[in-house]
Protein backbone atom coordinates (compact mmCIF):
# COMPACT_ATOMS: atom_id res chain seq x y z
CA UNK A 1 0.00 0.00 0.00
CA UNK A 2 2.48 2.36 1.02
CA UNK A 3 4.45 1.76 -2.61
CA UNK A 4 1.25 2.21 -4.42
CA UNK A 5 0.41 6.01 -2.29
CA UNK A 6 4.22 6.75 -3.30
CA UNK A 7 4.14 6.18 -7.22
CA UNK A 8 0.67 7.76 -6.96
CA UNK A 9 2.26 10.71 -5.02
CA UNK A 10 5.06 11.01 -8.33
CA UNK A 11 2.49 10.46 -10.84
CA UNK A 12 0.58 13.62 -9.14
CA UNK A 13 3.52 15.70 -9.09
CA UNK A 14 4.22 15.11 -12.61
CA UNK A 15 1.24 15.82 -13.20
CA UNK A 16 0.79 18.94 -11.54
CA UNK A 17 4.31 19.97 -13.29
CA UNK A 18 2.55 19.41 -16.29
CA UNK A 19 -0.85 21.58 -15.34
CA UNK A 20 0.81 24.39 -14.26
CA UNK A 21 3.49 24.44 -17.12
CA UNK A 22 0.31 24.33 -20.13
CA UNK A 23 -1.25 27.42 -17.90
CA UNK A 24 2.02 29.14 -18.40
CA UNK A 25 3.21 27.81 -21.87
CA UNK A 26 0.76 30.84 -23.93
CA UNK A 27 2.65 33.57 -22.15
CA UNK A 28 6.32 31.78 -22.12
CA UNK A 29 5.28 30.65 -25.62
CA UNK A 30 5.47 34.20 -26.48
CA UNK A 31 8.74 34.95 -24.49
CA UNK A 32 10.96 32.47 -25.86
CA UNK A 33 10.49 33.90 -29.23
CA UNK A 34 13.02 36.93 -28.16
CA UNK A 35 15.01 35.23 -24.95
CA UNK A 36 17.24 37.71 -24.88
CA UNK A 37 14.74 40.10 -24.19
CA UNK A 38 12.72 38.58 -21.99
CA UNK A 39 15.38 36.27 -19.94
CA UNK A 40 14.41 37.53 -16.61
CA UNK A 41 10.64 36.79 -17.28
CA UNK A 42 10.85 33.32 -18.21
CA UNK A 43 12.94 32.55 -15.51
CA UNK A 44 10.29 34.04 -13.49
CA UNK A 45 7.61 31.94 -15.22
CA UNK A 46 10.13 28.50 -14.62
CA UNK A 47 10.29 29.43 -10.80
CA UNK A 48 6.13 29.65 -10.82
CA UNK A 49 6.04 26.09 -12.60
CA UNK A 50 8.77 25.04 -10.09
CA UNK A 51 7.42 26.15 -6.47
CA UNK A 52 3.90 25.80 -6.77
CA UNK A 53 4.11 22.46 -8.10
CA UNK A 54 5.92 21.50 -4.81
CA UNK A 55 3.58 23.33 -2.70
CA UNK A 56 0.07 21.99 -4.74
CA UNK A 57 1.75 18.39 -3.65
CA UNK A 58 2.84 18.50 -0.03
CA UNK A 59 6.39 19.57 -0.45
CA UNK A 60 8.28 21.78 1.48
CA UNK A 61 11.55 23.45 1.21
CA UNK A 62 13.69 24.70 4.44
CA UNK A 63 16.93 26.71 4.58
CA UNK A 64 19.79 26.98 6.64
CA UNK A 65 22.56 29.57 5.70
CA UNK A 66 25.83 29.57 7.57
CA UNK A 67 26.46 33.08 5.84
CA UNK A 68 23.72 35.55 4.33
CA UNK A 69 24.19 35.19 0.83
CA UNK A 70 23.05 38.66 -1.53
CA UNK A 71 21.57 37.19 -4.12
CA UNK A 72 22.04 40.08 -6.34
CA UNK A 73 25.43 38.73 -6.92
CA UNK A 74 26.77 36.76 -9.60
CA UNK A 75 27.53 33.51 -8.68
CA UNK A 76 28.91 29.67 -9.86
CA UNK A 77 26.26 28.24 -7.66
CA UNK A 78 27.60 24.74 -6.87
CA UNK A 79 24.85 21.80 -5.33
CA UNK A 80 24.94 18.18 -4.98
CA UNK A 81 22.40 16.36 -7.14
CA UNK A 82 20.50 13.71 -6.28
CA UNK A 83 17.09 14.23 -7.72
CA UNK A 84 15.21 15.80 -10.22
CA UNK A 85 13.40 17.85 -7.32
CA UNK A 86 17.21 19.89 -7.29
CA UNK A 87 15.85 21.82 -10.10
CA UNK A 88 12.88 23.27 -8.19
CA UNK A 89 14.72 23.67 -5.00
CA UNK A 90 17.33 26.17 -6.94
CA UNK A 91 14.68 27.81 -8.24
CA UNK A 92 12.92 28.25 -4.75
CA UNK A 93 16.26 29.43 -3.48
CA UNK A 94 17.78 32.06 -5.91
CA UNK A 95 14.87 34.33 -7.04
CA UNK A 96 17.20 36.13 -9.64
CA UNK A 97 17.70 35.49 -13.25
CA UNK A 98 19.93 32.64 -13.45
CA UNK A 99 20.71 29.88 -16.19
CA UNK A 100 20.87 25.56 -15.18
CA UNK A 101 23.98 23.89 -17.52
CA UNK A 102 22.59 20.44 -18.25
CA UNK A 103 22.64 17.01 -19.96
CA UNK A 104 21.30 17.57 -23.33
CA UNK A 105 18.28 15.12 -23.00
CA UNK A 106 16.27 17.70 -21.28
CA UNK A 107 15.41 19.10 -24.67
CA UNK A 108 13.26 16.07 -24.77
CA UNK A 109 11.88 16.45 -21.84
CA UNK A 110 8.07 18.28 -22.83
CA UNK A 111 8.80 21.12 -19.50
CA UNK A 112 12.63 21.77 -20.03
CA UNK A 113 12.41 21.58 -23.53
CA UNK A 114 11.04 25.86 -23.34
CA UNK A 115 13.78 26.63 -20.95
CA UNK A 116 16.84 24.77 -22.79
CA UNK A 117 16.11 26.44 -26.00
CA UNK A 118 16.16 29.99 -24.20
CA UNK A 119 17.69 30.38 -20.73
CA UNK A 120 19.30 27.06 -20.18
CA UNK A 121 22.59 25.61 -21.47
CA UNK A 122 22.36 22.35 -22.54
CA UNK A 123 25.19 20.16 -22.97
CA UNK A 124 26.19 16.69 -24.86
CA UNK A 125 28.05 14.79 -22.05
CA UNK A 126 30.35 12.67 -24.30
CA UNK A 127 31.19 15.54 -27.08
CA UNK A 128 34.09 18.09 -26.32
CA UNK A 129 32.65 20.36 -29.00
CA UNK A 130 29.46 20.19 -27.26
CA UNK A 131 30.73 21.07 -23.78
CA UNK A 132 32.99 23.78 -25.28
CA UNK A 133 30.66 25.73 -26.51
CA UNK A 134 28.41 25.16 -23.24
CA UNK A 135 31.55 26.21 -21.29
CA UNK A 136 31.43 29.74 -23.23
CA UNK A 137 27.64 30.16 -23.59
CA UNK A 138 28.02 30.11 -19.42
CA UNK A 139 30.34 32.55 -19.42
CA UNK A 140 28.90 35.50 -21.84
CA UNK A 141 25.65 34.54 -18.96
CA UNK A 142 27.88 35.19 -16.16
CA UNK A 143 29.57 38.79 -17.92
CA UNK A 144 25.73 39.86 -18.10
CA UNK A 145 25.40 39.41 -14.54
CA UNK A 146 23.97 36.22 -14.52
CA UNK A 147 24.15 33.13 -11.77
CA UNK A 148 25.45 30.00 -13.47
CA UNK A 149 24.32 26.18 -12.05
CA UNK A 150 26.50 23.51 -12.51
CA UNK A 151 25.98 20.08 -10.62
CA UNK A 152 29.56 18.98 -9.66
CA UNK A 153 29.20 15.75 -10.04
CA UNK A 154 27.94 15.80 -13.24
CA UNK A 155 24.33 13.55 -13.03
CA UNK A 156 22.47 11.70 -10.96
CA UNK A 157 24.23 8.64 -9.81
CA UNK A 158 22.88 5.05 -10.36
CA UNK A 159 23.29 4.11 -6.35
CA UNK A 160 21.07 3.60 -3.70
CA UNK A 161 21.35 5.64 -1.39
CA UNK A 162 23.32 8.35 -2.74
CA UNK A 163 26.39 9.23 -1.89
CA UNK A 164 28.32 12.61 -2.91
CA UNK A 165 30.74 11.70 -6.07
CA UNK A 166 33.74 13.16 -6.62
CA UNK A 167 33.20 16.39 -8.74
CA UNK A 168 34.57 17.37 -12.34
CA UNK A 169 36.47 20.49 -12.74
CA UNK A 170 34.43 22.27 -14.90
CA UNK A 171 32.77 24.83 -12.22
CA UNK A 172 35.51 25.34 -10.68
CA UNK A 173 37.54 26.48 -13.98
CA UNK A 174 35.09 28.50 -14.65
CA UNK A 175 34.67 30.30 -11.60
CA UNK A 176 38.95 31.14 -11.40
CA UNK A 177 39.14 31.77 -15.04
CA UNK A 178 36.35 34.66 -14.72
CA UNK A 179 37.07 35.46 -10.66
CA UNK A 180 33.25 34.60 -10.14
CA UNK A 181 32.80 33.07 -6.35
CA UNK A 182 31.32 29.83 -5.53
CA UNK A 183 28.33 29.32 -3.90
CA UNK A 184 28.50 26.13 -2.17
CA UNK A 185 24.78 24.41 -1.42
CA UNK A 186 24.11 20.45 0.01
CA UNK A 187 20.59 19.65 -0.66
CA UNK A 188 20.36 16.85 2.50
CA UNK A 189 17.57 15.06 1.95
CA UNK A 190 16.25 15.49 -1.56
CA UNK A 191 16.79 11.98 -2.19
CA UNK A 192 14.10 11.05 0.24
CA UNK A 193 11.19 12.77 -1.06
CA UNK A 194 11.81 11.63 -4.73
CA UNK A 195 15.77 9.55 -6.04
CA UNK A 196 16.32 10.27 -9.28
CA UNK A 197 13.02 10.82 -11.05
CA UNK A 198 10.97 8.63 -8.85
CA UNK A 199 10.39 5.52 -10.88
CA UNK A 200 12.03 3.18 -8.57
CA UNK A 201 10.60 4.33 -5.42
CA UNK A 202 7.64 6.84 -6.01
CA UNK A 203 7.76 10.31 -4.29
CA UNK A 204 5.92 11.62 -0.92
CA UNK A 205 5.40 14.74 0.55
CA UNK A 206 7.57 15.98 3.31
CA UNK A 207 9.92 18.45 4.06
CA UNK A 208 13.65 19.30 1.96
CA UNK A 209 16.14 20.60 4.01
CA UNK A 210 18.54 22.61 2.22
CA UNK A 211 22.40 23.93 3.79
CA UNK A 212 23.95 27.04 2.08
CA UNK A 213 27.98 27.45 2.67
CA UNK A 214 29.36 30.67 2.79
CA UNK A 215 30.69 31.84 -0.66
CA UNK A 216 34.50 31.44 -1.46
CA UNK A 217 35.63 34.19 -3.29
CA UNK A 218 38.09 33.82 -6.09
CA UNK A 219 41.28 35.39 -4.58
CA UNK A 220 44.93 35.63 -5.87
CA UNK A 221 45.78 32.63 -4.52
CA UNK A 222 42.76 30.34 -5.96
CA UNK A 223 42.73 32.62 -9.41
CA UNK A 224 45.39 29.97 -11.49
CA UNK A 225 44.35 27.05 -9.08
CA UNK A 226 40.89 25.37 -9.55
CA UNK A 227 42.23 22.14 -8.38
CA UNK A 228 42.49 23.85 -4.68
CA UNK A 229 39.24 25.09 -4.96
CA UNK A 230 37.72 22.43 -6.16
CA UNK A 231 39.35 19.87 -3.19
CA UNK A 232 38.24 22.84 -0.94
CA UNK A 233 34.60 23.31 -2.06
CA UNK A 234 33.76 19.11 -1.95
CA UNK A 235 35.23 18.57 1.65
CA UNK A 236 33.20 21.14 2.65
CA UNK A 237 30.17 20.33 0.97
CA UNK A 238 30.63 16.39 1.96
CA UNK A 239 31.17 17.40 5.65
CA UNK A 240 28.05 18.56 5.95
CA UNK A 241 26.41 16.08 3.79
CA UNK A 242 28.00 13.15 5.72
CA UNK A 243 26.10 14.31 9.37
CA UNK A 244 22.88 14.34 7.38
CA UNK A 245 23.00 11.16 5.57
């Protein structure tokens, strides 16, 4: 019984994604045909799809910051991932203009599709031509001012429960090479509400509880040294995400 509630529970968030996306889709349908233009309003429109399809279904988001963070600056915002629920949650958290890099199979994806062809920078995983020109469609975001997310680790790993991978380099290179800081963030408990995208194990409302690290700024000693800032961003991030899981 209690599997059956949970893949119900996914099959009405989904659902309610869906709903709230097709009220929205006229208006963003609009937008996306000049996203340079109107960048800042469909990012607005992806954070209504995002939060009140969380709220509609039972699920919560709470915060802890162990530094304010002004979100009016431009950040490399860094989180774990561990479900497709991360999304939403960055949304809920940063309520500034700010563009998601990922996997290229979101253009697929009837919801993302919108946002990848305007504000969002998808990326082939396996092609270096494809994650070049990623890499520099982030940057000309970040010299207009604009937040850049980048999941570390890369995707959503195959085990059960999650653990938090090692991370690729490629936030961290970009936030030296253009002196942007880090914005460190452990989503704790994600994973519980809804792994992955919920196939295996259904979804159920509750409560997320979300830890923001201070920001480390790009000084003279990290500028030429992502390597250090990488090593320095995951055993801080997998400190905290070790006494919560």
């Amino acid at each position: 019984m209690r599997n059956l509630f949970k893949s119900l529970h996914r099959l009405l968030y989904l659902g309610t994604v869906f709903a709230v996306f097709c009220l929205c889709f006229p208006v963003l349908y609009f937008l996306a045909k000049n996203p340079d233009k109107h960048y800042a309003k469909i990012a607005s429109f992806r954070r209504i799809i995002s939060v009140w399809s969380l709220y509609l279904v039972g699920i919560k988001i709470e915060v802890e910051y162990d530094h304010p963070v002004d979100w009016n600056r431009t950040f490399v915002l860094c989180p774990n991932h561990t479900s497709i629920l991360d999304i939403t949650i960055l949304t809920f958290l940063c309520n500034k203009p700010f563009s998601f890099m990922g996997k290229e199979e979101l253009l697929s994806n009837p919801v993302t599709r919108i946002f990848f062809k305007t504000i969002d920078i998808p990326v082939k995983r396996d092609s270096k031509i494809s994650s070049f020109k990623a890499y520099k469609k982030a940057e000309a975001l970040l010299k207009k001012n604009y937040s850049v997310v980048i999941f570390p680790e890369g995707k959503i790993d195959d085990r059960y429960p999650p653990v938090l991978h090692p991370f690729k380099s490629g936030a961290f290179r970009m936030a030296t090479e253009n002196k942007i800081p880090i914005l460190p963030i452990v989503i704790q408990d994600a994973w519980k509400i809804l792994w992955d995208d919920g196939k295996r194990f259904g979804s159920k409302p509750g409560t997320i509880h979300v830890r923001i690290l201070a920001p480390i700024e790009i000084n003279e000693y990290l500028v030429n040294d992502n390597s250090t800032l990488e090593n320095i961003v995951y055993n801080r991030m997998k400190s905290v995400w070790n006494r919560h899981n």
